[in-house]
Protein backbone atom coordinates (compact mmCIF):
# COMPACT_ATOMS: atom_id res chain seq x y z
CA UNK A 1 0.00 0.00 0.00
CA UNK A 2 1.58 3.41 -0.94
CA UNK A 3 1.68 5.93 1.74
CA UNK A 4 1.94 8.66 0.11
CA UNK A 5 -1.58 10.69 -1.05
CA UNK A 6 -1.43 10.51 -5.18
CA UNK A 7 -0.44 14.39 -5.32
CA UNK A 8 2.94 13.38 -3.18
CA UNK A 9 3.32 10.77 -5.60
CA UNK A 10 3.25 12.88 -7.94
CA UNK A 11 5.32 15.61 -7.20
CA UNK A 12 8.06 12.71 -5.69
CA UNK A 13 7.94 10.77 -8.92
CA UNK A 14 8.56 14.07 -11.20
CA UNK A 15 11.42 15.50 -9.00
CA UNK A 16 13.46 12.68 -10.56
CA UNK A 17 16.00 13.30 -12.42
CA UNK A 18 16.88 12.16 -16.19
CA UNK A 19 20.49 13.25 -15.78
CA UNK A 20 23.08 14.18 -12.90
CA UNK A 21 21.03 11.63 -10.60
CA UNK A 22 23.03 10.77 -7.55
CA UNK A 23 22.62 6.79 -7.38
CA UNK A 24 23.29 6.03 -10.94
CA UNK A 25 25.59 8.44 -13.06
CA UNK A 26 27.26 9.91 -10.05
CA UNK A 27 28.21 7.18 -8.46
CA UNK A 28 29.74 6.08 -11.94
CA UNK A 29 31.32 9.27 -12.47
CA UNK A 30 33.70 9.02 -9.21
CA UNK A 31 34.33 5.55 -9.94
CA UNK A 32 35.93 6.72 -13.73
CA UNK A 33 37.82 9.32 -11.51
CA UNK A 34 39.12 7.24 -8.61
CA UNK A 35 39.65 4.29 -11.05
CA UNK A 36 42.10 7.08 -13.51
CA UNK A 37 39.45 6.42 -16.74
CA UNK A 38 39.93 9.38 -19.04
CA UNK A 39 38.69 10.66 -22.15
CA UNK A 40 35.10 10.81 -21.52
CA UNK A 41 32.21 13.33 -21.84
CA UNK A 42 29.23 13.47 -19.43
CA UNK A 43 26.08 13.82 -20.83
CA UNK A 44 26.87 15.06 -24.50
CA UNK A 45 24.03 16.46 -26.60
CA UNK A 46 25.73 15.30 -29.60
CA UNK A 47 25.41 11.94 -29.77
CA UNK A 48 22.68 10.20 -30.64
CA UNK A 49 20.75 8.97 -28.12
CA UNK A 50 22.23 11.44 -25.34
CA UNK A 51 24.25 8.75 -23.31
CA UNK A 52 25.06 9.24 -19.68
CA UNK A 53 28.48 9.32 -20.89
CA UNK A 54 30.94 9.08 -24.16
CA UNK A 55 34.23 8.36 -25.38
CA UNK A 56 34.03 9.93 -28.41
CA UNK A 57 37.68 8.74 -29.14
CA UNK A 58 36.84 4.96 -29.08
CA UNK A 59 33.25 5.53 -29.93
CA UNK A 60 31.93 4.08 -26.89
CA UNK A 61 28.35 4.83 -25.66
CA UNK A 62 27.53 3.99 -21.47
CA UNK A 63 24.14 4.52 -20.32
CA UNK A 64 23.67 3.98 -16.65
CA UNK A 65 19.58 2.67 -16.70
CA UNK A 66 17.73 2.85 -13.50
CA UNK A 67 15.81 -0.25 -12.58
CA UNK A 68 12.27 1.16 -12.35
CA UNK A 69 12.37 3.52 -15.28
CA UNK A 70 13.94 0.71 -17.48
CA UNK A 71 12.49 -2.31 -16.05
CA UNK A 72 15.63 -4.06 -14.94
CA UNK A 73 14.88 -7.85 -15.06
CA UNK A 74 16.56 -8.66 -11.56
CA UNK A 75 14.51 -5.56 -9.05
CA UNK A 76 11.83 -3.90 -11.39
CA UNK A 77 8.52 -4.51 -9.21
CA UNK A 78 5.51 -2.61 -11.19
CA UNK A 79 3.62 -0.08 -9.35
CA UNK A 80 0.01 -1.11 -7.70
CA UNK A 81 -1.60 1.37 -9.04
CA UNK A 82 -1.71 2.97 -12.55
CA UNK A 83 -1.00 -0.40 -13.75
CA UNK A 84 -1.65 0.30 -17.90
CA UNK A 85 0.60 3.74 -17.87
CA UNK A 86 3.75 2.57 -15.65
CA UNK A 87 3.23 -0.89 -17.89
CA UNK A 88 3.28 1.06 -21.21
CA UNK A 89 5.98 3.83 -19.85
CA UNK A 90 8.25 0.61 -19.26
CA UNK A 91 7.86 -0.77 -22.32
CA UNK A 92 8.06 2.38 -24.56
CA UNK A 93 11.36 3.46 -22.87
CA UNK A 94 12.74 -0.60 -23.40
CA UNK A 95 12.23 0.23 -26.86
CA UNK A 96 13.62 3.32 -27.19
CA UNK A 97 16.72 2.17 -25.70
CA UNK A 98 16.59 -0.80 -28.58
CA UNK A 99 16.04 1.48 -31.06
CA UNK A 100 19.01 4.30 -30.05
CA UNK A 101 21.42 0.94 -29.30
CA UNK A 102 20.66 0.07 -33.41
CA UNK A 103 21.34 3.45 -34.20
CA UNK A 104 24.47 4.04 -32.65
CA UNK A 105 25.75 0.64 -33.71
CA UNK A 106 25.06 1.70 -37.17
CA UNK A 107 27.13 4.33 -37.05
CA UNK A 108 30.20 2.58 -34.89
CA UNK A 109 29.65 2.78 -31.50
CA UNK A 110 29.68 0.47 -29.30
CA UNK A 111 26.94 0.72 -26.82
CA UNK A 112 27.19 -0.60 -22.79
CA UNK A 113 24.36 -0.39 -20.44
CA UNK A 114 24.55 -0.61 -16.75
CA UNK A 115 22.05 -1.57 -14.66
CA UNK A 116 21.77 0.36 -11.49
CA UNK A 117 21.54 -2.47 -8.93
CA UNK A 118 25.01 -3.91 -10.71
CA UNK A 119 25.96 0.19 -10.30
CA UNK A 120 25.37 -0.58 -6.62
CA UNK A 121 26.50 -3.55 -5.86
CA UNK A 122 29.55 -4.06 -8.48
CA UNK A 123 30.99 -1.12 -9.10
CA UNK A 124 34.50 -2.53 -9.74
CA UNK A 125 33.17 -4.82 -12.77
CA UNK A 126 31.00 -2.00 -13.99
CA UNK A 127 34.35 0.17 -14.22
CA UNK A 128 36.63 -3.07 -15.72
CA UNK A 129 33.87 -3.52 -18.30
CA UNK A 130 34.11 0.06 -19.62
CA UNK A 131 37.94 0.18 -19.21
CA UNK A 132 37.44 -3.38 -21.37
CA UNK A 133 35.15 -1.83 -23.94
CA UNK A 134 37.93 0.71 -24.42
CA UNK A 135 41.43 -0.92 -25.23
CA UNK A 136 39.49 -4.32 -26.67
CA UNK A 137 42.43 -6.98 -27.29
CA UNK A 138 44.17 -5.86 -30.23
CA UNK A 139 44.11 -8.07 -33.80
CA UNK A 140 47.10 -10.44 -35.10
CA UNK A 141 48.47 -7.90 -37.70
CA UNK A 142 47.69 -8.96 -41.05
CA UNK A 143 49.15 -11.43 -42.40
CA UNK A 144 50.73 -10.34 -45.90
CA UNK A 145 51.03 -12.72 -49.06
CA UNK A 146 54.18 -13.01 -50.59
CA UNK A 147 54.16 -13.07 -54.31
């Protein structure tokens, strides 16, 4: 049973941020500082998609997705009430993220998204996997014919 009146849950549910929220792209923020990651961009408005943050350099795309407004398989519980719109809010932002993850593959990025609970509770991996996704195991050279 909520126990808040629908007007609090109102006003609670829209002072939430889309960007510069404290339990998702902060935290991730001073773990690319402590951990010495460089070369990225917070929150740039020109890339498709408007990632949480970019490394424009190795075209790599990280959006840190909250569990409730993305519907993270592992915590999302749906809301009692206003079943249909949180339902159809869910889905419609799932496939936005599909559709801006297609786009920015198209045009070479590579895309990583981080759930918040693995924010939380893994930090470390979430940094290794970025620092991963950013000096991937270089190719054999290519190997030359010889005529």
């Amino acid at each position: 049973m909520d126990t808040l009146t629908p007007q609090e849950r109102s006003e609670r549910m829209s002072a939430v941020r889309s960007k510069g929220n404290r339990s998702t792209e902060w935290r991730l923020r001073s773990g690319l500082v402590r951990s010495g990651v460089s070369g990225w961009i917070l929150a740039p408005l020109d890339v498709f998609g408007h990632p949480d943050f970019a490394f424009k350099q190795s075209q790599v795309a990280v959006f840190v997705d909250g569990c409730f407004w993305h519907g993270c398989p592992h915590c999302y519980r749906p809301p009692k009430s206003k079943k249909k719109f949180w339902s159809s809010k869910i889905v419609q932002n799932r496939r936005r993220d599909r559709r801006v993850n297609r786009e920015l593959a198209k045009t070479g990025w590579q895309v990583l998204r981080i759930w918040e609970c693995q924010l939380k509770k893994h930090p470390g991996k979430c940094i290794e996997r970025i620092r991963k996704s950013l000096h991937p195991k270089s190719k054999p050279p290519h190997q030359s014919r010889k005529l």
